[in-house]
PDB file of N, CA and C in Angstrom:
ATOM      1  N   UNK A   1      -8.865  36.116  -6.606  1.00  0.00           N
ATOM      2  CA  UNK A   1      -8.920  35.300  -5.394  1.00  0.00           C
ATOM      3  C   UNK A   1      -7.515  34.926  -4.959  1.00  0.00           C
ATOM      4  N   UNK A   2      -7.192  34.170  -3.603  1.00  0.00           N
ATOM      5  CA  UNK A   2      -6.030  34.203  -3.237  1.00  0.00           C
ATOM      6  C   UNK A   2      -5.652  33.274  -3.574  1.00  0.00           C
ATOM      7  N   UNK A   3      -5.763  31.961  -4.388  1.00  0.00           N
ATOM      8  CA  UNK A   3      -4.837  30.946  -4.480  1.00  0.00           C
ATOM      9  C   UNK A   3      -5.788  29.748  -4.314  1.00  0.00           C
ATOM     10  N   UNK A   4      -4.781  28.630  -4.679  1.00  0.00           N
ATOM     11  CA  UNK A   4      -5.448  26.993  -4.231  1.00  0.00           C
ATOM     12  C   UNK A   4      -5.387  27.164  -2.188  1.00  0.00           C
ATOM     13  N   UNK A   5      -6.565  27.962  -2.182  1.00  0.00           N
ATOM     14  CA  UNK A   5      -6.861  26.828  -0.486  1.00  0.00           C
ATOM     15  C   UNK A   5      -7.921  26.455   0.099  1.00  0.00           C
ATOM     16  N   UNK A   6      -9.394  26.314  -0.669  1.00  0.00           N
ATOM     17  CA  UNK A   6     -10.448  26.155  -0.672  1.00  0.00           C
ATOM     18  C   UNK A   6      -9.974  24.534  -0.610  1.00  0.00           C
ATOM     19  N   UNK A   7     -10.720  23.672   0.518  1.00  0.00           N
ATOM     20  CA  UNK A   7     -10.949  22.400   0.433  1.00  0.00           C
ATOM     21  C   UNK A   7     -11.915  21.934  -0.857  1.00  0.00           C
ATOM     22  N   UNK A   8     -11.802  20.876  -0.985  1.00  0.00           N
ATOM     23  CA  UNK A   8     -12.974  20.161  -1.703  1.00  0.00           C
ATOM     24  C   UNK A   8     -13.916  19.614  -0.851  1.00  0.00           C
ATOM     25  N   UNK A   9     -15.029  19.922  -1.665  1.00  0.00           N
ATOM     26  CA  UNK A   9     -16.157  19.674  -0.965  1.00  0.00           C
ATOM     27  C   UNK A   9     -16.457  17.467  -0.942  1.00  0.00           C
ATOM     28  N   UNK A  10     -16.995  17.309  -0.222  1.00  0.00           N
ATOM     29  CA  UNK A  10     -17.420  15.818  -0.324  1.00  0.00           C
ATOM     30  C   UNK A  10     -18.337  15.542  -1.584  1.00  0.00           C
ATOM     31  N   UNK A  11     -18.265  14.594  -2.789  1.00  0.00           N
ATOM     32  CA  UNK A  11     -19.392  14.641  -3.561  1.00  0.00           C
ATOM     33  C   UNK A  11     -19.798  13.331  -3.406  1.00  0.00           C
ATOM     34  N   UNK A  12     -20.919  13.054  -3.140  1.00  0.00           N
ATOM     35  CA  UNK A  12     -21.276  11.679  -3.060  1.00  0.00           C
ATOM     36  C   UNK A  12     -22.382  11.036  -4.413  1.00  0.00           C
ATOM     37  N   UNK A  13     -22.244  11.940  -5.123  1.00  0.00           N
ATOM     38  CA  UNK A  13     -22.543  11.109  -6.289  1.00  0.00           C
ATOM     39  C   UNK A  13     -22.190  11.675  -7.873  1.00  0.00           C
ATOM     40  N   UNK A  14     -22.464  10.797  -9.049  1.00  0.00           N
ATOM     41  CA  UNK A  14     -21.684  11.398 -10.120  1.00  0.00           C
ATOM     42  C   UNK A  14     -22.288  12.333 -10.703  1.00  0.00           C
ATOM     43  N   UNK A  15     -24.054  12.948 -10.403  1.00  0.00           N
ATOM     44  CA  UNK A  15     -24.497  13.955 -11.133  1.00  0.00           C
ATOM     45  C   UNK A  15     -23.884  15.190  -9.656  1.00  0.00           C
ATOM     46  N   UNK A  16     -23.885  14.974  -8.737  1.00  0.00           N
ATOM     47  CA  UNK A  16     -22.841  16.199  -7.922  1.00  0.00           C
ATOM     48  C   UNK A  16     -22.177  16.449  -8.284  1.00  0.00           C
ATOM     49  N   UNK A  17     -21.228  15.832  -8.593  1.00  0.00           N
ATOM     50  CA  UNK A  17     -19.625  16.146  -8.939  1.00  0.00           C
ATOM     51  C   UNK A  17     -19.690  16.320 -10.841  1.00  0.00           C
ATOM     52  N   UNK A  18     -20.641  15.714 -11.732  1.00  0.00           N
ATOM     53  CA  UNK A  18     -20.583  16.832 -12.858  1.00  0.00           C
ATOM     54  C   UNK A  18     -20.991  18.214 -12.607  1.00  0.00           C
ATOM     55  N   UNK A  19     -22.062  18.450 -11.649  1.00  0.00           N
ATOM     56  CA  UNK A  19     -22.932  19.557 -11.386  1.00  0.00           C
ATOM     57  C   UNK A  19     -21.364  20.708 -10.924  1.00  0.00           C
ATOM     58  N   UNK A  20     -20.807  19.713 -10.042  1.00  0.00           N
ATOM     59  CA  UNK A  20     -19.458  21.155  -9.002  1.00  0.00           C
ATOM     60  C   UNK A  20     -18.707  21.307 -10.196  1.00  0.00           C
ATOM     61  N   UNK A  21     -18.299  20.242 -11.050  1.00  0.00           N
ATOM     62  CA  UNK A  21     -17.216  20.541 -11.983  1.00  0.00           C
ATOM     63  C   UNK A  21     -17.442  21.657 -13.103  1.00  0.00           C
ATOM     64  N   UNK A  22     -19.179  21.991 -13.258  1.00  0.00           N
ATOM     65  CA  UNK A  22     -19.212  22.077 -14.635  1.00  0.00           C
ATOM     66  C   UNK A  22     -19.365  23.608 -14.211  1.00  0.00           C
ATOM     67  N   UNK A  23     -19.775  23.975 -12.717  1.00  0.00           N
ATOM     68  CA  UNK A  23     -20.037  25.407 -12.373  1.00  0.00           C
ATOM     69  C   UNK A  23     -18.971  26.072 -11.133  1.00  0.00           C
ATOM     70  N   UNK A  24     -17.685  25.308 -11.442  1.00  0.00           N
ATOM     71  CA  UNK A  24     -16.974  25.535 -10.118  1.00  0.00           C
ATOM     72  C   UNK A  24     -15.205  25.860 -11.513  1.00  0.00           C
ATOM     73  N   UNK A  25     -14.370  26.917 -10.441  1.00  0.00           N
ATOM     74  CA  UNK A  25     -13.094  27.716 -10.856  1.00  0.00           C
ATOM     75  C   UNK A  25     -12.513  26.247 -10.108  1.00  0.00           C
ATOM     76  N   UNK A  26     -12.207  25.562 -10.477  1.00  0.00           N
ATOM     77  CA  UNK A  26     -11.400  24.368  -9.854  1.00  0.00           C
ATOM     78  C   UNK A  26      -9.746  24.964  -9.617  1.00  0.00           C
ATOM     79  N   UNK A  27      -9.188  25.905  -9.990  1.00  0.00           N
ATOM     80  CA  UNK A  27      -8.142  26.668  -9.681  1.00  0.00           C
ATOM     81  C   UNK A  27      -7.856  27.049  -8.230  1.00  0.00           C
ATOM     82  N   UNK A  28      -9.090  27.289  -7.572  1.00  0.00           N
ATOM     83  CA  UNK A  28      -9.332  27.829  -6.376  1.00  0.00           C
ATOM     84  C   UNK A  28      -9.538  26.690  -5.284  1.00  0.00           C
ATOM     85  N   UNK A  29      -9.268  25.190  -5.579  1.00  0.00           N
ATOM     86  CA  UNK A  29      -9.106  24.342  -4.789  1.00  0.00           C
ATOM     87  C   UNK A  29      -7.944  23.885  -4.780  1.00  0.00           C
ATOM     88  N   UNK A  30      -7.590  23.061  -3.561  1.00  0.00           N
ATOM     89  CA  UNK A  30      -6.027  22.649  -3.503  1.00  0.00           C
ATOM     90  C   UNK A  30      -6.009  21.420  -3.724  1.00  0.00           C
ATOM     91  N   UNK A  31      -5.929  21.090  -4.743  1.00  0.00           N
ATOM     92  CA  UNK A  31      -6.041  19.656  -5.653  1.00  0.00           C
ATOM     93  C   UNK A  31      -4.794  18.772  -4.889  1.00  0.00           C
ATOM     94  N   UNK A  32      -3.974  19.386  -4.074  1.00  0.00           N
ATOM     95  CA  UNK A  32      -2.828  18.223  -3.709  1.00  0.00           C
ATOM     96  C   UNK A  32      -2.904  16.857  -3.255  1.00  0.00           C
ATOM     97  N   UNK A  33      -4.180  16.715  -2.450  1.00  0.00           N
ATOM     98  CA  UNK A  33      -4.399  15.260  -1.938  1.00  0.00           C
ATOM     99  C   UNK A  33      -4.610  14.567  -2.773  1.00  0.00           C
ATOM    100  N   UNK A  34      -4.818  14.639  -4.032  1.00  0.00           N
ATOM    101  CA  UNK A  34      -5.423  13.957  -5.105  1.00  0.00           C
ATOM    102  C   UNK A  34      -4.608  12.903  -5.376  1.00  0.00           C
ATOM    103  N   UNK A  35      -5.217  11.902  -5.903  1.00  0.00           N
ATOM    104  CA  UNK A  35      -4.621  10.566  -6.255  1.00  0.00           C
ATOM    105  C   UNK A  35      -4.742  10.347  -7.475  1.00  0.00           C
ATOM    106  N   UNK A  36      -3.813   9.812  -8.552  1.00  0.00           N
ATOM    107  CA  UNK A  36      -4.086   9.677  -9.738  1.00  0.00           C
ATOM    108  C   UNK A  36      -5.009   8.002  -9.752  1.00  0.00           C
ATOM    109  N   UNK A  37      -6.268   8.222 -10.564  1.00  0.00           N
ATOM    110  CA  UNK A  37      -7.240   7.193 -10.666  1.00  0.00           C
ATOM    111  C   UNK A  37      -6.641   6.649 -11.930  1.00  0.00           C
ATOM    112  N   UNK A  38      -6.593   5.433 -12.322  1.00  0.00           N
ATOM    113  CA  UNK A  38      -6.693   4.573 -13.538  1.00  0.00           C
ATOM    114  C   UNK A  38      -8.281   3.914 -13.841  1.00  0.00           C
ATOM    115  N   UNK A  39      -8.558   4.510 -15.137  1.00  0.00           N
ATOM    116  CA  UNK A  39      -9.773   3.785 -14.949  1.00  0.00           C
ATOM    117  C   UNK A  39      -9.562   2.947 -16.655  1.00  0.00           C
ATOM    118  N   UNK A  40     -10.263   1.601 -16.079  1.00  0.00           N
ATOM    119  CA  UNK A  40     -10.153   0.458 -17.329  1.00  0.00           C
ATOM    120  C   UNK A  40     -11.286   0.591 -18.324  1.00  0.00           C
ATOM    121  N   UNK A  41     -10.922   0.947 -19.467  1.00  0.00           N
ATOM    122  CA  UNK A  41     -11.693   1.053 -20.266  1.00  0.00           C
ATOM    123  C   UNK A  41     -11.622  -0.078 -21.576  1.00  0.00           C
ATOM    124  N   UNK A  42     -10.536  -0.850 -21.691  1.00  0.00           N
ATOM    125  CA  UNK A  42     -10.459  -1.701 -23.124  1.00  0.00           C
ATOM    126  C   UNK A  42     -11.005  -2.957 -21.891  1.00  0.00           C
ATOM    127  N   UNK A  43     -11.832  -3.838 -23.020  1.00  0.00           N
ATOM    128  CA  UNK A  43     -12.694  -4.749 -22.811  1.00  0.00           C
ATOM    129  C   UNK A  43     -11.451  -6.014 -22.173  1.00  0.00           C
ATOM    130  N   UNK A  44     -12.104  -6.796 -20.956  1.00  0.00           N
ATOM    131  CA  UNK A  44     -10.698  -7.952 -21.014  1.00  0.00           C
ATOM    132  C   UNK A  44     -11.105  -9.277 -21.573  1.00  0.00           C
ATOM    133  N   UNK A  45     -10.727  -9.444 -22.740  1.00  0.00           N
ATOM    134  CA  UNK A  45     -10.829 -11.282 -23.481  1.00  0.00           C
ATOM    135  C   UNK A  45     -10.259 -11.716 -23.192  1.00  0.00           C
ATOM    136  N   UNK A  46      -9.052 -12.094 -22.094  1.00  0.00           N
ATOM    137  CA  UNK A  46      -8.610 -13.245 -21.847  1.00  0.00           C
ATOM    138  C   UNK A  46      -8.432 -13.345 -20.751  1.00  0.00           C
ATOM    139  N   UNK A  47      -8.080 -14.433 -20.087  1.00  0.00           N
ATOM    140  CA  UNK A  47      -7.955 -15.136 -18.947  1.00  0.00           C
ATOM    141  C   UNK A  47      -6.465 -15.620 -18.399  1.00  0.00           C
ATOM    142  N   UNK A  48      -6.162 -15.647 -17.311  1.00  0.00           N
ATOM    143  CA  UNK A  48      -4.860 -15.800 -16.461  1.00  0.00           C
ATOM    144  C   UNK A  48      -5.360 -16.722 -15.509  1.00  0.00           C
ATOM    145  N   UNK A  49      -4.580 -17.817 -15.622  1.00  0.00           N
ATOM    146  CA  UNK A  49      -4.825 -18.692 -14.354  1.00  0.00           C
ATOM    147  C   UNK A  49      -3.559 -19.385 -13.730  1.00  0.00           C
ATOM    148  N   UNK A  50      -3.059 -19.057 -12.408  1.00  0.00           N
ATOM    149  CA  UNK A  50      -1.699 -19.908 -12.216  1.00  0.00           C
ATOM    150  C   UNK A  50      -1.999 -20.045 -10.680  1.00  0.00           C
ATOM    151  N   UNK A  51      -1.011 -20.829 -10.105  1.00  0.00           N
ATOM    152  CA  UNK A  51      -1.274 -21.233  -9.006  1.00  0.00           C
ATOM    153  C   UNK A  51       0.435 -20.453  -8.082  1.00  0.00           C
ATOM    154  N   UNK A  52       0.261 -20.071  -7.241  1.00  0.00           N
ATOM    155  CA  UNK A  52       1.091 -20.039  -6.517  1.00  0.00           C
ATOM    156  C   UNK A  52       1.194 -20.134  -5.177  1.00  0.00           C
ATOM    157  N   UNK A  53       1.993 -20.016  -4.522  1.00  0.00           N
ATOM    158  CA  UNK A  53       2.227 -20.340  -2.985  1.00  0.00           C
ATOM    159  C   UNK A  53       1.098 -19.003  -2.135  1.00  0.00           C
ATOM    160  N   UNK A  54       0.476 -19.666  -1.188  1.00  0.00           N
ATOM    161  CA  UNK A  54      -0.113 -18.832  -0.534  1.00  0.00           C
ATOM    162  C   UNK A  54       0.644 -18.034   0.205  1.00  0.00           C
ATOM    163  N   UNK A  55       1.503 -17.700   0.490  1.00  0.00           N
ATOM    164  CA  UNK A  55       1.900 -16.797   1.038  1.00  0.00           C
ATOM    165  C   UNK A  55       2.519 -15.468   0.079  1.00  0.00           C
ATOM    166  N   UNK A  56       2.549 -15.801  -0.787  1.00  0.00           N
ATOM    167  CA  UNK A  56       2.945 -15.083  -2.026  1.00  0.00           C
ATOM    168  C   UNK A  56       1.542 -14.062  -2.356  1.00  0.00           C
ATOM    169  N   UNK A  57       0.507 -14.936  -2.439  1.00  0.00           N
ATOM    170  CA  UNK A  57      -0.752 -14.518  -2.730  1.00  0.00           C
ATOM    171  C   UNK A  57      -1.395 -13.564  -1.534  1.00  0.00           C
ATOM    172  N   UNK A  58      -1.131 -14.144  -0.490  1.00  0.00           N
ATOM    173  CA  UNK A  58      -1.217 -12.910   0.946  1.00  0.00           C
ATOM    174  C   UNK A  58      -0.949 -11.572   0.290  1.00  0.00           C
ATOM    175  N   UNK A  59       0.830 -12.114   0.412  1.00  0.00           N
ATOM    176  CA  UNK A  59       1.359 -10.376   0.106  1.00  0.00           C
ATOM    177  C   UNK A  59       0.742  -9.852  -0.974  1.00  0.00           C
ATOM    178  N   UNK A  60       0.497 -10.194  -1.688  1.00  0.00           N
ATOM    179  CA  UNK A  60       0.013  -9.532  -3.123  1.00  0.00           C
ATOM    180  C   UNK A  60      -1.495  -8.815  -2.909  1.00  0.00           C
ATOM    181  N   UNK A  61      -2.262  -9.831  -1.651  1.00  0.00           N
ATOM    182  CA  UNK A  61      -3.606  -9.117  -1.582  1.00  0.00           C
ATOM    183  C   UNK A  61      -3.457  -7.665  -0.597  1.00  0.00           C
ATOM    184  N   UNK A  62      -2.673  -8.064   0.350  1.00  0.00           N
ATOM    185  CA  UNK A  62      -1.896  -6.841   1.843  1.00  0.00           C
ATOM    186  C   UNK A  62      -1.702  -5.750   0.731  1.00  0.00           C
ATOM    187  N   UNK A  63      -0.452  -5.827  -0.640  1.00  0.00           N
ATOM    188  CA  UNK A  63      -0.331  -4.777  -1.106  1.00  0.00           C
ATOM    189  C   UNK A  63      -1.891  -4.022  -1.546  1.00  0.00           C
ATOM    190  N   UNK A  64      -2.418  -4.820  -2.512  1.00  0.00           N
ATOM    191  CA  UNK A  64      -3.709  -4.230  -2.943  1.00  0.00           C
ATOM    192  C   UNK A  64      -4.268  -3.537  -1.948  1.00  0.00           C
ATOM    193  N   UNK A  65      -4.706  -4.561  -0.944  1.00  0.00           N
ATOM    194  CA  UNK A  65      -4.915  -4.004   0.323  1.00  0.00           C
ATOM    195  C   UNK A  65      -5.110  -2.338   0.233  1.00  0.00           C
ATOM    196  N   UNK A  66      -3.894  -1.983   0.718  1.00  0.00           N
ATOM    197  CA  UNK A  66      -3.059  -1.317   0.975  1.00  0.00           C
ATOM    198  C   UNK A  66      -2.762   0.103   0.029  1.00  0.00           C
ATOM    199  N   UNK A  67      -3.066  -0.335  -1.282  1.00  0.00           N
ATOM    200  CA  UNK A  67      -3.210   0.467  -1.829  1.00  0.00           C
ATOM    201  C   UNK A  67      -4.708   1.116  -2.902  1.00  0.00           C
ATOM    202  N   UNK A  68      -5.169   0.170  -1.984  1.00  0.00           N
ATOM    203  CA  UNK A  68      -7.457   0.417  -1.696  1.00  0.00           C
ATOM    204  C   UNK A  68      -7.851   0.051  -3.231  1.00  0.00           C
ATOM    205  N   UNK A  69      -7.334  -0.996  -4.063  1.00  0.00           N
ATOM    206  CA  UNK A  69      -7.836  -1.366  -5.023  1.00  0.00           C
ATOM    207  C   UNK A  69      -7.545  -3.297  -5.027  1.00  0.00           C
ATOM    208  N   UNK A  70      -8.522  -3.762  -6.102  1.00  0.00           N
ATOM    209  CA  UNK A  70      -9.074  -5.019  -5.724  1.00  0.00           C
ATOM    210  C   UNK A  70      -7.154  -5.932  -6.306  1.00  0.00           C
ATOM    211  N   UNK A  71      -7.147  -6.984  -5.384  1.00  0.00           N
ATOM    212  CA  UNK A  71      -5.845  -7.536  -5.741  1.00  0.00           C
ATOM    213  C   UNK A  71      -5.255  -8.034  -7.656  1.00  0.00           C
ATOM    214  N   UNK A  72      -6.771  -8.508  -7.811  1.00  0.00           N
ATOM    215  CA  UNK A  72      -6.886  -8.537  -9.636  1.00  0.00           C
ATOM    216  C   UNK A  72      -6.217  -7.034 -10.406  1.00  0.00           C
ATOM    217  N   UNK A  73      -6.846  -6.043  -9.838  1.00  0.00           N
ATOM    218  CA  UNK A  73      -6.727  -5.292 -10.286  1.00  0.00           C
ATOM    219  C   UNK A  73      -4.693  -4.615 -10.626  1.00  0.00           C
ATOM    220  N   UNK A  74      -4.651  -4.905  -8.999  1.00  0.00           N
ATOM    221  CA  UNK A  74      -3.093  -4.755  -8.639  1.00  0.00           C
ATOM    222  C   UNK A  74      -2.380  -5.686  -9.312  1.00  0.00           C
ATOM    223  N   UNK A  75      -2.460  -6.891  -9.473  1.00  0.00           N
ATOM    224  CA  UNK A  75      -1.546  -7.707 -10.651  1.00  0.00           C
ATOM    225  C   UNK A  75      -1.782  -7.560 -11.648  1.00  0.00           C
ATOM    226  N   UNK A  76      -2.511  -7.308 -12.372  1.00  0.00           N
ATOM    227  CA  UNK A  76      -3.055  -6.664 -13.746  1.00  0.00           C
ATOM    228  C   UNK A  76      -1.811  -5.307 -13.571  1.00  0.00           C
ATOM    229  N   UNK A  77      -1.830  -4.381 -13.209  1.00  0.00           N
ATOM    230  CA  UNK A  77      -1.358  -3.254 -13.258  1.00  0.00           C
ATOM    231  C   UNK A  77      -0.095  -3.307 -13.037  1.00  0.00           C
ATOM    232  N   UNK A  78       0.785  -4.566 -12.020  1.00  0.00           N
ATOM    233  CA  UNK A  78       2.353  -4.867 -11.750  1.00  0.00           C
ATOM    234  C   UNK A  78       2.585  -5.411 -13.452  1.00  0.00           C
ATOM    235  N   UNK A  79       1.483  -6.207 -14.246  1.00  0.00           N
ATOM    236  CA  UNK A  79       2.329  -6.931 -15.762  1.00  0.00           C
ATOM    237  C   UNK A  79       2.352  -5.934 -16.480  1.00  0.00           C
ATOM    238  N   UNK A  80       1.446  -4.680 -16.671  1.00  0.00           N
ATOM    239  CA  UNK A  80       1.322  -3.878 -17.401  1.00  0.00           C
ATOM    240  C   UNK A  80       2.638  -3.112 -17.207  1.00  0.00           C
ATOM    241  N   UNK A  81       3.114  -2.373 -16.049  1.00  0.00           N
ATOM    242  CA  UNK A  81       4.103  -1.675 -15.849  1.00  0.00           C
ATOM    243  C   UNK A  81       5.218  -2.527 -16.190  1.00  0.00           C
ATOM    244  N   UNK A  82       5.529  -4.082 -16.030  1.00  0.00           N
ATOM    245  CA  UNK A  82       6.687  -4.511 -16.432  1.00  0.00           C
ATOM    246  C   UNK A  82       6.900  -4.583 -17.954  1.00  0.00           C
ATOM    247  N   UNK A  83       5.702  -4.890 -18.967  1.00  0.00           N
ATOM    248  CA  UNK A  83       5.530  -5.230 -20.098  1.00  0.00           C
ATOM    249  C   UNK A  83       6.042  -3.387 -20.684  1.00  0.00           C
ATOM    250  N   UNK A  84       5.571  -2.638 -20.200  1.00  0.00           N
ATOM    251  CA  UNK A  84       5.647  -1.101 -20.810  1.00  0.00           C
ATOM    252  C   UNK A  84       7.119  -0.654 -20.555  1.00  0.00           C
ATOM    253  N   UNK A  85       7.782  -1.347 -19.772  1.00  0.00           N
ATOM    254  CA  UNK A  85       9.186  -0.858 -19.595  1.00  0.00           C
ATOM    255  C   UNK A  85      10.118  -1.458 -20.822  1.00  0.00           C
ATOM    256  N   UNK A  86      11.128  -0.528 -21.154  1.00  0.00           N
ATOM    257  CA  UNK A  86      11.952  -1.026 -21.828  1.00  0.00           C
ATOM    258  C   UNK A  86      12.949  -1.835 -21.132  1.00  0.00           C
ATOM    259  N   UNK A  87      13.399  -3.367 -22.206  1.00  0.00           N
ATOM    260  CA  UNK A  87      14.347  -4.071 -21.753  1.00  0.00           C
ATOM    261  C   UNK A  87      15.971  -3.891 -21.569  1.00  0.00           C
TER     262      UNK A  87
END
């Protein structure tokens, strides 16, 4: 075949998309639009509670916003990346 230029098809649910994955040359699609997903799998036991300036809290929801995941989620993921960096 000639290459990645077959679109992806729409799957609107998760036995579709095992069904395309499990009988489909995924080679032959052009995977570029793709977004890398994080998905949370360790359980969360603890709790964060602080108060800050609302306008602070705006921007923080605009980013989430913005980048189509829930604002919890997006500050969760800004401590993780600072905590994983070396000092």
């Amino acid at each position: 075949m000639g290459g990645k230029n077959r679109a992806m098809p729409s799957l609107h649910s998760d036995n579709a998309a095992e069904e395309f994955v499990a009988t489909s040359d995924l080679t032959q699609y052009d995977l570029s639009g793709f977004k890398p997903m994080r998905f949370e799998i360790e359980p969360k036991g603890a709790a964060l509670n602080m108060r800050l300036p609302a306008s602070l809290l705006d921007a923080v929801k605009a980013r989430a916003k913005a980048k189509g995941i829930p604002y919890t989620r997006y500050v969760r993921m800004l401590l993780e990346t600072d905590v994983a960096q070396r000092p």
